[in-house]
C-alpha atoms as a PDB file:
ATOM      1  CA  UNK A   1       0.000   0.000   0.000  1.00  0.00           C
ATOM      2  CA  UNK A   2       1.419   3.267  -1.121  1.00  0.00           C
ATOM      3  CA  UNK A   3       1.824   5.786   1.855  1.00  0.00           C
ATOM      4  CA  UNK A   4       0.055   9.175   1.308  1.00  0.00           C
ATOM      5  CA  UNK A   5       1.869  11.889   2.441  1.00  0.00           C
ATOM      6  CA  UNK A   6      -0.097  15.475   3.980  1.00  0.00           C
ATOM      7  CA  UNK A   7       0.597  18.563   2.018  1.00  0.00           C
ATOM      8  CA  UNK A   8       1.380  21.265   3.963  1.00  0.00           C
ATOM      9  CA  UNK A   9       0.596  24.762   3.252  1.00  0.00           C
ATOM     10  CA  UNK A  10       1.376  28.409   4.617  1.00  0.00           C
ATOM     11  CA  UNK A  11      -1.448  29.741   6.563  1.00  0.00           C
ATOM     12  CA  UNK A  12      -1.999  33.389   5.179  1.00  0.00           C
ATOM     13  CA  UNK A  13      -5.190  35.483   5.086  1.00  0.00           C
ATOM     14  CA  UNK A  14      -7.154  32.204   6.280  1.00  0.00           C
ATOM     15  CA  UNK A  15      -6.337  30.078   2.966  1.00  0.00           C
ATOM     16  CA  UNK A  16      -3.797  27.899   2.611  1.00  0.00           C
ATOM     17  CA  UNK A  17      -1.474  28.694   0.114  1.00  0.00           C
ATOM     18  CA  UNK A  18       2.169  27.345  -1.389  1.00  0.00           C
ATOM     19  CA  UNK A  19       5.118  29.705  -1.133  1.00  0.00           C
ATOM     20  CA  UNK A  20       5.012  32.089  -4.247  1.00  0.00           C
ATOM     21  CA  UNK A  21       8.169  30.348  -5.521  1.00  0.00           C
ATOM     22  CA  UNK A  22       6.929  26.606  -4.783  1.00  0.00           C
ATOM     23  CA  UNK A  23      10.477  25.703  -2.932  1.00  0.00           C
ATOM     24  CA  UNK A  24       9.531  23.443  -0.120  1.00  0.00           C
ATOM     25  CA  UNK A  25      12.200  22.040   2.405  1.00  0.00           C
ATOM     26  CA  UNK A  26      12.300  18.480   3.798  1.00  0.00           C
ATOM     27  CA  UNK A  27      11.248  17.866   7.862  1.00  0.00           C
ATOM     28  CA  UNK A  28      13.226  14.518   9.192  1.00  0.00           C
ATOM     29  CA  UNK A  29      12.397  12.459  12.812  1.00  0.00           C
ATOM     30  CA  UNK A  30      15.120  11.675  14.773  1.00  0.00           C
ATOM     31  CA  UNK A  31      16.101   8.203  13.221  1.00  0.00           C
ATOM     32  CA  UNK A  32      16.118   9.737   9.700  1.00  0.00           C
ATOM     33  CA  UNK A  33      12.963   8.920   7.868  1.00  0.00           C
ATOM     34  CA  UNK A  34      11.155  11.739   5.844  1.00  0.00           C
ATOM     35  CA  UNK A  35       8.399  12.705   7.360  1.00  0.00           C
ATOM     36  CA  UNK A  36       7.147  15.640   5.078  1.00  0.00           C
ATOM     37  CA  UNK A  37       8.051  18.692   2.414  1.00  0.00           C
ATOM     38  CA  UNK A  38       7.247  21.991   4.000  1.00  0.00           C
ATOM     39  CA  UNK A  39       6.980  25.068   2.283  1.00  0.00           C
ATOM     40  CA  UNK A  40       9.710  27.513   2.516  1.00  0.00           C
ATOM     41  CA  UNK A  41       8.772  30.900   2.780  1.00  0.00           C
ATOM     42  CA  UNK A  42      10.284  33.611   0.204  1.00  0.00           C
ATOM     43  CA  UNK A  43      10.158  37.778   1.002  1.00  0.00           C
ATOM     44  CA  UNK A  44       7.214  38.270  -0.940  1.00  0.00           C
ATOM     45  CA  UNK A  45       4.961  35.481   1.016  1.00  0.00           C
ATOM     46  CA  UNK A  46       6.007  37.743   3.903  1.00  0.00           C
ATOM     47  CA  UNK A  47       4.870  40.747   2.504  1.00  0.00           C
ATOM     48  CA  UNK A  48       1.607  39.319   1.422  1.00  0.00           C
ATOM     49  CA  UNK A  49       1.270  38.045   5.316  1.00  0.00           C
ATOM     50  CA  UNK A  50       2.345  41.813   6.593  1.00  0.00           C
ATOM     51  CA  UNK A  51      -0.228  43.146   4.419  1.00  0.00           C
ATOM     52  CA  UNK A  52      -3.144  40.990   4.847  1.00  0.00           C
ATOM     53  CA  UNK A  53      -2.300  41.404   9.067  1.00  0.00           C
ATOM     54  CA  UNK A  54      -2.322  45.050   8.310  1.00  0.00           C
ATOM     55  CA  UNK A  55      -5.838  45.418   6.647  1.00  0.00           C
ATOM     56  CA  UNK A  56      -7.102  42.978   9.347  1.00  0.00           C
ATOM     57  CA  UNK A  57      -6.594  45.231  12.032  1.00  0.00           C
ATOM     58  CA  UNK A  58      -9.729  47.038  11.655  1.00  0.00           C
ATOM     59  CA  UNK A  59     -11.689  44.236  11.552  1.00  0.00           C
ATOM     60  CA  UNK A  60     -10.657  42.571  14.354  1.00  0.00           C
ATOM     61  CA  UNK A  61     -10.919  45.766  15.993  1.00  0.00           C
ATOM     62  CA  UNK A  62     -14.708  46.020  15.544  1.00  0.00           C
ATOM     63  CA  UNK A  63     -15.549  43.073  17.348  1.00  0.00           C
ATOM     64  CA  UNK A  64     -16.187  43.231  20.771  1.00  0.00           C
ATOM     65  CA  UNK A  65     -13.984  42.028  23.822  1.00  0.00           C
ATOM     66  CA  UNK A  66     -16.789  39.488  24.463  1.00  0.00           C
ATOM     67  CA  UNK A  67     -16.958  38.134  20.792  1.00  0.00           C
ATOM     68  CA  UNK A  68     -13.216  38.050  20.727  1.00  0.00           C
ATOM     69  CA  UNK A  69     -13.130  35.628  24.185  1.00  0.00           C
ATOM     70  CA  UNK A  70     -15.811  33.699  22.326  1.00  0.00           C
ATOM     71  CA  UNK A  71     -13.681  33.334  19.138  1.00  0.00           C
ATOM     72  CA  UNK A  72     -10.720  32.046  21.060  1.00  0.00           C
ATOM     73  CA  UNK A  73     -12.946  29.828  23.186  1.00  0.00           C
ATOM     74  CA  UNK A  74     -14.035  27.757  19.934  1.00  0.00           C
ATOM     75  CA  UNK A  75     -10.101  27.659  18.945  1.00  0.00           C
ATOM     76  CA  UNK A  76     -10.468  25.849  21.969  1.00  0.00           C
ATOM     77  CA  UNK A  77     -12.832  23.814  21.564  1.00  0.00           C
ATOM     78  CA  UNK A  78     -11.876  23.103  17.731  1.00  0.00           C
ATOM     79  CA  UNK A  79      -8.497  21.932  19.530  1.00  0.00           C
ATOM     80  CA  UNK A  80      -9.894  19.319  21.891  1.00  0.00           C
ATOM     81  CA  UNK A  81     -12.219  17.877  18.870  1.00  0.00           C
ATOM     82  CA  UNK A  82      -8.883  17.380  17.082  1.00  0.00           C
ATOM     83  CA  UNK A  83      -6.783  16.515  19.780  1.00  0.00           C
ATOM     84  CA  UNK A  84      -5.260  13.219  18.770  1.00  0.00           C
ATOM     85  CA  UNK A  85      -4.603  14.793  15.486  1.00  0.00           C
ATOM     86  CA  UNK A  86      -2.622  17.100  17.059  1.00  0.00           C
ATOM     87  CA  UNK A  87      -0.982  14.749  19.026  1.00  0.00           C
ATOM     88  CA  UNK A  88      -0.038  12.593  16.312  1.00  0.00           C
ATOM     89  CA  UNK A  89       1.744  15.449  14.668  1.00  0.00           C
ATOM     90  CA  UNK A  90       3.787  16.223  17.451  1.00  0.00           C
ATOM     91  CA  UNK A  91       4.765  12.395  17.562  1.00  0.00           C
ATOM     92  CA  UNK A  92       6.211  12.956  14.499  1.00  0.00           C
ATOM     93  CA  UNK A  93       8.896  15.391  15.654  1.00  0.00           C
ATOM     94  CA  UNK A  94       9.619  12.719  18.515  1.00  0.00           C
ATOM     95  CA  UNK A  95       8.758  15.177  21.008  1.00  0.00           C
ATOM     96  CA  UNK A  96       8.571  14.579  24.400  1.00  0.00           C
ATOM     97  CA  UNK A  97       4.723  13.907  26.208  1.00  0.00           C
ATOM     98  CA  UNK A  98       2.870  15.365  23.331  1.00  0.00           C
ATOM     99  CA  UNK A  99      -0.364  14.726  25.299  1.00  0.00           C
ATOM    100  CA  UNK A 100       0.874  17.124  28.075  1.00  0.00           C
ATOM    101  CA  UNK A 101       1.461  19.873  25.585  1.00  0.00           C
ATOM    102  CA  UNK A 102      -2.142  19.183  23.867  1.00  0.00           C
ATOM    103  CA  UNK A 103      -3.959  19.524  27.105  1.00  0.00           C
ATOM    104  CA  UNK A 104      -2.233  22.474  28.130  1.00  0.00           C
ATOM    105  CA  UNK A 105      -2.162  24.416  24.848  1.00  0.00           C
ATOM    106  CA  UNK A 106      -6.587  24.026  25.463  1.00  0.00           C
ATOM    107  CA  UNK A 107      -6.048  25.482  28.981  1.00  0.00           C
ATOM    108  CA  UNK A 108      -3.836  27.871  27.586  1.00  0.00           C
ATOM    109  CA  UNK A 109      -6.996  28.953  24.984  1.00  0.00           C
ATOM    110  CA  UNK A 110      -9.239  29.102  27.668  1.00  0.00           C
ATOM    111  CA  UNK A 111      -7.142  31.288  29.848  1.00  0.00           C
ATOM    112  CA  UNK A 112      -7.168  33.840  27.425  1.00  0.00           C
ATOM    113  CA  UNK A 113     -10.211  33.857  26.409  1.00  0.00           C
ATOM    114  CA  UNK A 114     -11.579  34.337  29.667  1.00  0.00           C
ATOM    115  CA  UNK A 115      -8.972  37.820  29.630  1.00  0.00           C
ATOM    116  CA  UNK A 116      -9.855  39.339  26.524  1.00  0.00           C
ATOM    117  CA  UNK A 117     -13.283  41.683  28.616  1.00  0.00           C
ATOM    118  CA  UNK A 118     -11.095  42.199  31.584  1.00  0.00           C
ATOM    119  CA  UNK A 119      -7.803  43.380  31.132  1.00  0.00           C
ATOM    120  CA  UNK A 120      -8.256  46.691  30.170  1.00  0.00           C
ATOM    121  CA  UNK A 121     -10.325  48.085  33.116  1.00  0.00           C
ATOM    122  CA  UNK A 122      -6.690  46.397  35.252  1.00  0.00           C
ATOM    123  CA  UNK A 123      -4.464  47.995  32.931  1.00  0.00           C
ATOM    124  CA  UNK A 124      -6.716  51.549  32.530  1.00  0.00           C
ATOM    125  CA  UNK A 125      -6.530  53.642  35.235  1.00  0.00           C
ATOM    126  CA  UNK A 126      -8.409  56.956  35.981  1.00  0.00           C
ATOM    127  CA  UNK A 127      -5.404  59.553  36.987  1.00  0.00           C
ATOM    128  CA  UNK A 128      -5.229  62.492  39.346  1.00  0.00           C
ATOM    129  CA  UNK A 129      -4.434  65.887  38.344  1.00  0.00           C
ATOM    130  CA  UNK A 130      -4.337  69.434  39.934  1.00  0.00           C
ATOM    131  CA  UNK A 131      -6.029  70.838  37.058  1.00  0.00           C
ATOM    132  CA  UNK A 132      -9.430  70.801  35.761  1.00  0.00           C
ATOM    133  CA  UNK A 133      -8.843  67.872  33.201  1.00  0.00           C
ATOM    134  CA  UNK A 134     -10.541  64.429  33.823  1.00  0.00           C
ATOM    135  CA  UNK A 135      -7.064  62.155  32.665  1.00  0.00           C
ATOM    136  CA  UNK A 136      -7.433  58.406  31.979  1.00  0.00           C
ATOM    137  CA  UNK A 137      -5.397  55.691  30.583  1.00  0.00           C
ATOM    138  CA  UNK A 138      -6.220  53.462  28.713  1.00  0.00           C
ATOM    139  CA  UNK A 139      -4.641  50.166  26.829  1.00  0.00           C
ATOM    140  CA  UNK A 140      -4.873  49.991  22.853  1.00  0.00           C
ATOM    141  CA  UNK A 141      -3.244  47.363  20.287  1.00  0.00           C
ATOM    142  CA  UNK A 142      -0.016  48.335  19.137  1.00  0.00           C
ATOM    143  CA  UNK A 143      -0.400  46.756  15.432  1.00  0.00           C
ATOM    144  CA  UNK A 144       0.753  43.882  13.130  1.00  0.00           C
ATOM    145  CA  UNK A 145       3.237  41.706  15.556  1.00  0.00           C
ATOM    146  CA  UNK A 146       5.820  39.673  14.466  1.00  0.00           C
ATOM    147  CA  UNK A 147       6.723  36.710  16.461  1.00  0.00           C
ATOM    148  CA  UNK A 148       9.472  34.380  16.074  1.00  0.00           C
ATOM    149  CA  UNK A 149       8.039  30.948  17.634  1.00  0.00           C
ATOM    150  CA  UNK A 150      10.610  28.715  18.824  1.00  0.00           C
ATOM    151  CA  UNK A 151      10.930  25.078  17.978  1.00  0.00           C
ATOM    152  CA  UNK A 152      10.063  23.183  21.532  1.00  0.00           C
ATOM    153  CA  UNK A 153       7.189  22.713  22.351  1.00  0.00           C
ATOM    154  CA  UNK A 154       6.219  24.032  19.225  1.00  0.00           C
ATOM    155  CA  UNK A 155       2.230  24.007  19.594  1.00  0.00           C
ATOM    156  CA  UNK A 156       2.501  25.370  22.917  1.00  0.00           C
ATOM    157  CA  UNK A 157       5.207  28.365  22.839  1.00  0.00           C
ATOM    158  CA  UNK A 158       3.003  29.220  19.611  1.00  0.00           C
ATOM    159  CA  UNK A 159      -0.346  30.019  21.552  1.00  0.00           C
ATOM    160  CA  UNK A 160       1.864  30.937  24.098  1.00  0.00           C
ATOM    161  CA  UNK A 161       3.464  33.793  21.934  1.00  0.00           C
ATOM    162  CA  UNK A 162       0.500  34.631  19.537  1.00  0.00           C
ATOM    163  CA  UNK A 163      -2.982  34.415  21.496  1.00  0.00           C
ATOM    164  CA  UNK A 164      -2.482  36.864  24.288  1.00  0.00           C
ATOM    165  CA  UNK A 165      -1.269  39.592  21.313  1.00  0.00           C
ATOM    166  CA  UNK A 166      -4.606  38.748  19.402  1.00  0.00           C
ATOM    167  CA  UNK A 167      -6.674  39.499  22.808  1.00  0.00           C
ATOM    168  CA  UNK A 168      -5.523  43.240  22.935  1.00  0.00           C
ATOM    169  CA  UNK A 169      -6.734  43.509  19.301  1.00  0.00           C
ATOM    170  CA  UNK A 170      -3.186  43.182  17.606  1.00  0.00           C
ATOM    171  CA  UNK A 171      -2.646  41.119  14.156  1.00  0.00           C
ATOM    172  CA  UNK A 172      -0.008  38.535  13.642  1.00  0.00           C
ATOM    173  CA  UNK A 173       2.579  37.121  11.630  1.00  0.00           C
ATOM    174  CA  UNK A 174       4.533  34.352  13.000  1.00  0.00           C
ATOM    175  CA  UNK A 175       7.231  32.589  11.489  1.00  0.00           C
ATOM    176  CA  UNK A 176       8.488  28.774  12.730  1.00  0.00           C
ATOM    177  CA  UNK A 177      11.388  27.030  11.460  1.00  0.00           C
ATOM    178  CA  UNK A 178      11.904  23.888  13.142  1.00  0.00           C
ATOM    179  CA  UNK A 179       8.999  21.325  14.228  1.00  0.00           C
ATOM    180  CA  UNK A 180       6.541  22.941  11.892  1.00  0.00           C
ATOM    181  CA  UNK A 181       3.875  20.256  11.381  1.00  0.00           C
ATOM    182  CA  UNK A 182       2.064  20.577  14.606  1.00  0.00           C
ATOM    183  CA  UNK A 183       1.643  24.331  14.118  1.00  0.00           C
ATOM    184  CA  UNK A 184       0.586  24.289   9.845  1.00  0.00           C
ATOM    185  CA  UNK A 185      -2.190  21.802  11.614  1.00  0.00           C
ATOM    186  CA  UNK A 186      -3.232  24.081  13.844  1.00  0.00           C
ATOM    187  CA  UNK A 187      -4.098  26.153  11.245  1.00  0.00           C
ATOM    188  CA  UNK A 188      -6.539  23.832  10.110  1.00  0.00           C
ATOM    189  CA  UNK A 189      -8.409  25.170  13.545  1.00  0.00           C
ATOM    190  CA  UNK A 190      -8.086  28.582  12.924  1.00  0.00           C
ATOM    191  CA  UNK A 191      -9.410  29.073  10.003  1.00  0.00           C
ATOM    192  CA  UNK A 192     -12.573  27.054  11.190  1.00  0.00           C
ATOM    193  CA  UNK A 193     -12.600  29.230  14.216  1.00  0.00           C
ATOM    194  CA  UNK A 194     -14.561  32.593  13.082  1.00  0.00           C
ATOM    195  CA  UNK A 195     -11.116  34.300  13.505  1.00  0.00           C
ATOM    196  CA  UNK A 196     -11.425  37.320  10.675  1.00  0.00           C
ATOM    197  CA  UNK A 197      -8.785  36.637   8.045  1.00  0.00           C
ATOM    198  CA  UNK A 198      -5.416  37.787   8.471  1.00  0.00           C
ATOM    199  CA  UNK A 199      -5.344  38.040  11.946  1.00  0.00           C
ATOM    200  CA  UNK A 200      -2.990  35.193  12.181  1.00  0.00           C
ATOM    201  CA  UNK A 201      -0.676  34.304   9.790  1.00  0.00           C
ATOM    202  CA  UNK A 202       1.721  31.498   9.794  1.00  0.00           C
ATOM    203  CA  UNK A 203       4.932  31.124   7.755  1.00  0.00           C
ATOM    204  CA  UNK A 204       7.428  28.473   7.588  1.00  0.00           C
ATOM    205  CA  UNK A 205      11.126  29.359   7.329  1.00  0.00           C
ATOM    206  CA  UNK A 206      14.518  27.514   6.216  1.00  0.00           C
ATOM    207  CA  UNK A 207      16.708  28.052   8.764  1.00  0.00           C
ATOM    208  CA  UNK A 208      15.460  31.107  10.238  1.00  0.00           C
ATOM    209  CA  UNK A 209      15.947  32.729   6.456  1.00  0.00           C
ATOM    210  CA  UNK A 210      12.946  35.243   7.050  1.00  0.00           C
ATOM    211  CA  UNK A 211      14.233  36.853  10.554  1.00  0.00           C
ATOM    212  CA  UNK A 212      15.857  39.737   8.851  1.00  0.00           C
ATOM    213  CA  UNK A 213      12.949  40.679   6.772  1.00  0.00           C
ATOM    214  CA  UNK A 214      10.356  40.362   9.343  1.00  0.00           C
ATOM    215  CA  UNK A 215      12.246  42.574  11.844  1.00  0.00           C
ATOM    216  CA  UNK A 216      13.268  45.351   8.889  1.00  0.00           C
ATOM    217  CA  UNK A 217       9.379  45.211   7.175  1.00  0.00           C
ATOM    218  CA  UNK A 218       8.530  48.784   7.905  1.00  0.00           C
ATOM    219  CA  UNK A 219       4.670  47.556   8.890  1.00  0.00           C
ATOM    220  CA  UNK A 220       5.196  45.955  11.739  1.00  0.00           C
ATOM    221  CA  UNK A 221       4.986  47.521  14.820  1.00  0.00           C
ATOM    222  CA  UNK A 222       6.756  44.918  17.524  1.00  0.00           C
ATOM    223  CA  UNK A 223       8.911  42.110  17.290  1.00  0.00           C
ATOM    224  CA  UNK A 224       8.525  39.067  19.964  1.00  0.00           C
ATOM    225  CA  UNK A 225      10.882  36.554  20.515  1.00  0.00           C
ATOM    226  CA  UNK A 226      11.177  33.636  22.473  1.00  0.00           C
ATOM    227  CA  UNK A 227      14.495  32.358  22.596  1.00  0.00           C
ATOM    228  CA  UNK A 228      18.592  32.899  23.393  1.00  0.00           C
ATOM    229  CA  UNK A 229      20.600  32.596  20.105  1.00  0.00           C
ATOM    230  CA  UNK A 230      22.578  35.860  20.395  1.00  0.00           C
ATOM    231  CA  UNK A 231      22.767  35.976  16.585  1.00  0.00           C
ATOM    232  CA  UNK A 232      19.195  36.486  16.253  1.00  0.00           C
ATOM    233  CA  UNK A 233      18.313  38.949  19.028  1.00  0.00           C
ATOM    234  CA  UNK A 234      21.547  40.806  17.498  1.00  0.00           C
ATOM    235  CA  UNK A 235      19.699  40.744  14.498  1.00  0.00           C
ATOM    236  CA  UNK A 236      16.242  41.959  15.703  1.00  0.00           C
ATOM    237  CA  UNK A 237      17.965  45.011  17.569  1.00  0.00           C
ATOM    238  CA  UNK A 238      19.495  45.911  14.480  1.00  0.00           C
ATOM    239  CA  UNK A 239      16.693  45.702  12.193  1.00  0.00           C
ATOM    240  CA  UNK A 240      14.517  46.726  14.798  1.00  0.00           C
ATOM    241  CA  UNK A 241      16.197  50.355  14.850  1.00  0.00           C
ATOM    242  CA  UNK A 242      15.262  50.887  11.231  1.00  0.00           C
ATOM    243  CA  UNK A 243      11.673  52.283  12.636  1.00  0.00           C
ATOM    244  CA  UNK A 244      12.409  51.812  15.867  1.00  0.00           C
ATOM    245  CA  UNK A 245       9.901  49.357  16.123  1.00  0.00           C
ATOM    246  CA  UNK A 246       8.822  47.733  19.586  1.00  0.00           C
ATOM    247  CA  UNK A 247      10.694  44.265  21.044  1.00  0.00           C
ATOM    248  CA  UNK A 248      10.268  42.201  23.387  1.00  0.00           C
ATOM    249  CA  UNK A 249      12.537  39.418  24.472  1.00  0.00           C
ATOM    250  CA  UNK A 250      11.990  36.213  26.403  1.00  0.00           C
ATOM    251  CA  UNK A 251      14.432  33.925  27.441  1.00  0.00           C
ATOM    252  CA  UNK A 252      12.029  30.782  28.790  1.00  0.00           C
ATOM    253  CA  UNK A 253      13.026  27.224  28.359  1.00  0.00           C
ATOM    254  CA  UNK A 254      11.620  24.521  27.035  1.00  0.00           C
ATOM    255  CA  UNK A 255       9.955  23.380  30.380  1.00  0.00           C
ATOM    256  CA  UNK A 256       8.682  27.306  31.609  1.00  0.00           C
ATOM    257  CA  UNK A 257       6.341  27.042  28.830  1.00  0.00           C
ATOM    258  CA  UNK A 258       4.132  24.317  31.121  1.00  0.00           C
ATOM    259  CA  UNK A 259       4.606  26.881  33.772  1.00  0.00           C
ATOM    260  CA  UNK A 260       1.160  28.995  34.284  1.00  0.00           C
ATOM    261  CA  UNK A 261       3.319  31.585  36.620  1.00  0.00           C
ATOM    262  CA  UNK A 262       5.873  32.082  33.992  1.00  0.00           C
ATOM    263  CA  UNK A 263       3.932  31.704  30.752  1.00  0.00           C
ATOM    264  CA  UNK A 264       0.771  33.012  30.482  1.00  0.00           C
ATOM    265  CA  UNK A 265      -1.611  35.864  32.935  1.00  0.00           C
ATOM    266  CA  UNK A 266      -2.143  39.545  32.336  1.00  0.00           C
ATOM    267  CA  UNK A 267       1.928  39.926  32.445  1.00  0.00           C
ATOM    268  CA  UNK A 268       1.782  38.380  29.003  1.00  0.00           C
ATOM    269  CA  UNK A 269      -1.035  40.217  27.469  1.00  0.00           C
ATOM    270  CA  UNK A 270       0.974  43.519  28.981  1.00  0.00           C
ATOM    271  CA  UNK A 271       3.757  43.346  26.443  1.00  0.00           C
ATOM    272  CA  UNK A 272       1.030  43.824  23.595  1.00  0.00           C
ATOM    273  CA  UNK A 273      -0.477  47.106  24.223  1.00  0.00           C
ATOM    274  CA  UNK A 274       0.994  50.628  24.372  1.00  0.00           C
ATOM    275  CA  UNK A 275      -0.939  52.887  26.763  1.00  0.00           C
ATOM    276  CA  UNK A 276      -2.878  56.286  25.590  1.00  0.00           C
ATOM    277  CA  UNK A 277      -3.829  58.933  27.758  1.00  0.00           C
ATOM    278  CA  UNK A 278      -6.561  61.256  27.309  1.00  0.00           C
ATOM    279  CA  UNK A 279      -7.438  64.525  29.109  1.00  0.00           C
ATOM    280  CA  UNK A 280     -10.818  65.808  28.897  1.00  0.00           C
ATOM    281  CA  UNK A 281     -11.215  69.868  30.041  1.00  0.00           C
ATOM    282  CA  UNK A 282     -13.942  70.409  32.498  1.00  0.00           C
ATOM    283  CA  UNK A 283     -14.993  73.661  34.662  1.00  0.00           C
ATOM    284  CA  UNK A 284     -15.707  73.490  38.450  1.00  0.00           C
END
């Protein structure tokens, strides 16, 4: 019996597409064996991703804190219909207890969809002046993210990385290089998920080929990473500087991601807004 291989795609705009040049590189387990051709993404599938996050904004915008929770809730629940799928996937990068990083990727959903009606009346604040101006604060998206997800546990440090930036209202691009197949997958969810197109967008690198073109695109508005390889947070800072575009650094291993205290909470969705204040004249 002839085995059939999946096709994997790049998740952009909610459709599935091949890279605009067709090159595709080859994903390996552990003892060898091919497991699958992935698509390699070019400069141009990135600016099609960039653009498509950038004229989502609005849109995502318009919906309501409450409709937002709701959307990530069914991500949720998509995920735990699909589970072993998901599962499987992650078997085939030979990762360690896939079924612990399932579960807790669907906790992980939950969590933040429970946050997306609440943080901003912790984060907003009403402030006190000696003049007659009413002054608040209050937290806003900062605009089309891009976030380097790291390879272990690549499902996980994913939702870790991109969900709590979508509950403030932000777009997404996210690029993953290593251990791709559980995250292309995923995408599958997504895009069954209500979630407006273009407010996550996935792209698959060769050897972390992308990095400098993501952190120099000119429409995008913060950089995350996840990760310690000096040579790429060397390279964010630099590109970064171009238009002095936001970043944000994390240095969590493999095993913090499991971590609720370290990984995920209102500290997380904090990195993803910028804070505007507006004064309002009054007489007494």
């Amino acid at each position: 019996m002839v085995e059939v291989y999946k096709t994997y795609k790049l998740f952009i705009n909610n459709e599935f597409v091949r890279s605009e040049g067709g090159r595709t590189y080859k994903i390996y387990n552990k003892e060898g064996k091919f497991i699958a051709n992935v698509p390699r993404s070019s400069k141009k599938d990135l600016r099609e991703a960039v653009k498509c996050a950038k004229n989502a904004l609005k849109i995502w915008n318009k919906k309501s804190p409450y409709n937002k929770g709701q959307i990530i809730y069914r991500i949720a629940e998509e995920l735990e219909n699909r589970k072993q799928e998901i599962i499987n996937e992650l078997k085939k990068h030979n990762l360690e207890d896939p079924q612990n990083e399932v579960s807790k990727s669907i906790d992980r959903l939950i969590h933040y969809a429970g946050w997306t009606d609440k943080y901003s009346h912790i984060l907003g604040t009403v402030n006190s002046v000696s003049s007659p101006f009413v002054n608040y604060s209050i937290p806003e998206y900062v605009g089309v993210v891009g976030c380097i997800v790291p390879s272990n546990p690549p499902l996980l440090s994913f939702i870790t990385q991109v969900i709590p930036a979508i509950v403030t209202g932000n777009t997404v691009v996210a690029v993953i290089s290593d251990n791709p197949l559980p995250v292309l997958t995923f995408a599958e969810i997504l895009m069954t998920s209500d979630l407006p197109a273009g407010v996550i967008n996935i792209l698959s690198q060769y050897n972390n080929e992308l990095i400098d073109h993501l952190v120099k695109h000119m429409d995008i508005n913060l950089i995350h990473y996840i990760g310690e390889d000096g040579e790429i947070i060397d390279k964010i800072i630099e590109g970064a500087s171009i238009n002095l575009k936001r970043v944000q650094i994390e240095k969590l291993k493999p095993e913090e991601f499991f971590d609720d205290y370290k990984a995920e909470g209102l500290y997380w969705i904090e990195k993803f807004v910028q804070i505007k204040t507006v004064w309002i004249p009054q007489s007494f």
